[in-house]
Protein backbone atom coordinates (compact mmCIF):
# COMPACT_ATOMS: atom_id res chain seq x y z
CA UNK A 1 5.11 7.08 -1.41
CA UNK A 2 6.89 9.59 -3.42
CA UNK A 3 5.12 13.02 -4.72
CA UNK A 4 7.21 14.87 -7.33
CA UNK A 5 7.20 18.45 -7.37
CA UNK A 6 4.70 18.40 -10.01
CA UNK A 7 2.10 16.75 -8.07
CA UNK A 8 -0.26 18.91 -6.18
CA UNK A 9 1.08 17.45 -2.14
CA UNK A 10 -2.37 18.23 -0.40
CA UNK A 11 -4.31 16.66 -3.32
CA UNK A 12 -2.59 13.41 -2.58
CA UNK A 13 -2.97 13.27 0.56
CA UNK A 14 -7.00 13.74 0.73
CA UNK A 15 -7.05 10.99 -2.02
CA UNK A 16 -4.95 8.76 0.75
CA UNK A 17 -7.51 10.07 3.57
CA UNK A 18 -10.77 9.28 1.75
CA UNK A 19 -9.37 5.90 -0.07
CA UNK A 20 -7.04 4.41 1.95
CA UNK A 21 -8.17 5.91 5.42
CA UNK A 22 -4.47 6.99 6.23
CA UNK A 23 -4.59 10.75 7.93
CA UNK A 24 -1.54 12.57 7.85
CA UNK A 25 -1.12 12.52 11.56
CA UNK A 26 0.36 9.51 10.39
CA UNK A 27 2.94 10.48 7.98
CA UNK A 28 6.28 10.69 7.94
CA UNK A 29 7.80 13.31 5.66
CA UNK A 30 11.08 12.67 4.10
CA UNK A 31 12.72 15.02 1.85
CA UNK A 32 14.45 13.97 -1.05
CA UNK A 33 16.16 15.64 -4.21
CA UNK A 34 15.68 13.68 -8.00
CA UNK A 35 17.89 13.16 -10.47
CA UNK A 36 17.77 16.85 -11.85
CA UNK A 37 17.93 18.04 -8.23
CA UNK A 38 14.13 18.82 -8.11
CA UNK A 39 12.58 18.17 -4.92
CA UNK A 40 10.65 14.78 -3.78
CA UNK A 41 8.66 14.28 -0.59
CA UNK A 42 8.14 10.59 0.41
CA UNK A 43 5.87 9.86 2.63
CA UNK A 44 5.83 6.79 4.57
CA UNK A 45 3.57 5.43 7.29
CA UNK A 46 3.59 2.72 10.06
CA UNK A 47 0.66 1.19 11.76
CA UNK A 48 0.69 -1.42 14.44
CA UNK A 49 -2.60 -2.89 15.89
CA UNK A 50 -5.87 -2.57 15.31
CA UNK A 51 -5.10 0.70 13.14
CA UNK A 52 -2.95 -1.51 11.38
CA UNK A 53 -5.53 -4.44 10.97
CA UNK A 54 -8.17 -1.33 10.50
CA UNK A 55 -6.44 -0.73 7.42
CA UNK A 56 -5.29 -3.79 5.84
CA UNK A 57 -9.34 -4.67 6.13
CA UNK A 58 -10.21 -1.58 4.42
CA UNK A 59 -7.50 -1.95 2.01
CA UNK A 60 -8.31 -5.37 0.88
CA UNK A 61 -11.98 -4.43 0.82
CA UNK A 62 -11.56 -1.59 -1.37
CA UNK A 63 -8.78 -3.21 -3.79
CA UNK A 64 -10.43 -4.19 -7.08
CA UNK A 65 -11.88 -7.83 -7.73
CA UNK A 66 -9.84 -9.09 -10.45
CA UNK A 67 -6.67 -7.42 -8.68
CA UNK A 68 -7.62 -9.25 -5.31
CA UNK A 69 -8.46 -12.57 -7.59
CA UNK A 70 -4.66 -12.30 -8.88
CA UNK A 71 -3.37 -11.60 -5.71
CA UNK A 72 -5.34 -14.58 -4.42
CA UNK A 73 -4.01 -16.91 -7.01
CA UNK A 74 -0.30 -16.04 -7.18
CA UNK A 75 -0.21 -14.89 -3.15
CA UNK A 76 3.62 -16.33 -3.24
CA UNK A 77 4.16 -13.63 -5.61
CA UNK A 78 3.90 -10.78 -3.42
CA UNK A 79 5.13 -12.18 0.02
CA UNK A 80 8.93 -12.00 0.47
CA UNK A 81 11.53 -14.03 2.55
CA UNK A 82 10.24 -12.64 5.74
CA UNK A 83 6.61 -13.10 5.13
CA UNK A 84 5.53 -9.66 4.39
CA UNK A 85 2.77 -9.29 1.74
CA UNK A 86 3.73 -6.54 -0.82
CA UNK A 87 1.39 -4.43 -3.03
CA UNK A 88 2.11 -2.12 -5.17
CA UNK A 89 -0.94 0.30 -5.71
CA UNK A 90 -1.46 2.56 -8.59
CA UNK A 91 -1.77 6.15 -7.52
CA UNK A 92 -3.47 7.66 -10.70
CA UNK A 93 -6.29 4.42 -10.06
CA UNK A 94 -6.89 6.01 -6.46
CA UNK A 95 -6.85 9.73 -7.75
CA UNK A 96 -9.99 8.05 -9.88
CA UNK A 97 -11.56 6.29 -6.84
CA UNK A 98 -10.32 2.78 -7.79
CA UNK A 99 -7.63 0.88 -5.45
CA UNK A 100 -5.84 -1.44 -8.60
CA UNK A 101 -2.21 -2.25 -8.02
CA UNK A 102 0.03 -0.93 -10.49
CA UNK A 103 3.88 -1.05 -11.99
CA UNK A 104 4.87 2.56 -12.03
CA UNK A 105 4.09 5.54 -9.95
CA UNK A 106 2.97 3.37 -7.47
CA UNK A 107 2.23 3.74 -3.70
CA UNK A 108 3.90 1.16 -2.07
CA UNK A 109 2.22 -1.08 1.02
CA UNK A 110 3.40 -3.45 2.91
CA UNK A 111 1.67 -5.95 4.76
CA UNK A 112 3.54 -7.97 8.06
CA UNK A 113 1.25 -10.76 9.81
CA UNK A 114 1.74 -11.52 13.03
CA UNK A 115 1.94 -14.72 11.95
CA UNK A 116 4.77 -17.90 13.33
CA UNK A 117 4.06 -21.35 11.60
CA UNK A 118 4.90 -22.57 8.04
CA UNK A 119 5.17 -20.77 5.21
CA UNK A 120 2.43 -22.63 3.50
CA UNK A 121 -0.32 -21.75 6.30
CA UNK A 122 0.97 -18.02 6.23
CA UNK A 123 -0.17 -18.35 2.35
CA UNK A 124 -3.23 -19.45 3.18
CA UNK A 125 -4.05 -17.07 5.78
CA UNK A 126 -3.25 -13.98 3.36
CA UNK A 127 -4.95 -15.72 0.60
CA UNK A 128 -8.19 -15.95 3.49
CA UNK A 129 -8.11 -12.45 3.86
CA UNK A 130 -8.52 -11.60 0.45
């Protein structure tokens, strides 16, 4: 996730505490410098096991009903060569207490099963989950 230096760091992060249930023990800070040279943190995060299926299950709990029903529909959409399942969050949604996915100023997730068998039964167990 990238936070500008116009967005308030600390008030980002409770939103991705109390929403998405990622602490920033977790975090990884990366600095960065835009276009104009003004600063941007990204922040990026990597679970494995059961923190990781902790929260894809809270995730896909908490992600809106008609965004989950699209996701459902059109899984092959959002799962790339490897597998991985690919959402793209909206981060002013979560700074209102809604989990919708988004097209810009997004927070970026990525999903990897554990998963070896055909692509068409790793479709169907992502579209199970959701």
């Amino acid at each position: 996730m990238h936070v500008h230096a116009t967005e308030d760091v600390e008030k980002i992060l409770q939103t991705l505490s109390d929403r998405l249930k990622i602490y920033a023990d977790f975090l990884t800070q990366t600095k960065a410098f835009g276009h104009f040279g003004n600063p941007i943190l990204i922040y990026s995060v990597s679970l494995r096991g059961e923190s990781a299926n902790s929260f894809a299950a809270n995730l896909l709990s908490e992600l809106d009903p008609l965004d989950k029903s699209s996701v459902r529909e059109e899984v092959w959409k959002y799962i790339d060569d490897r597998g991985d399942l690919h959402l793209r969050l909206d981060k002013q949604s979560l700074f209102a207490d809604h989990v919708r996915l988004g097209v810009s100023d997004v927070v970026r997730i990525r999903l990897r099963a554990r998963f070896t068998g055909p692509r068409e039964q790793l479709l169907s167990a992502y579209q199970s989950l959701l």
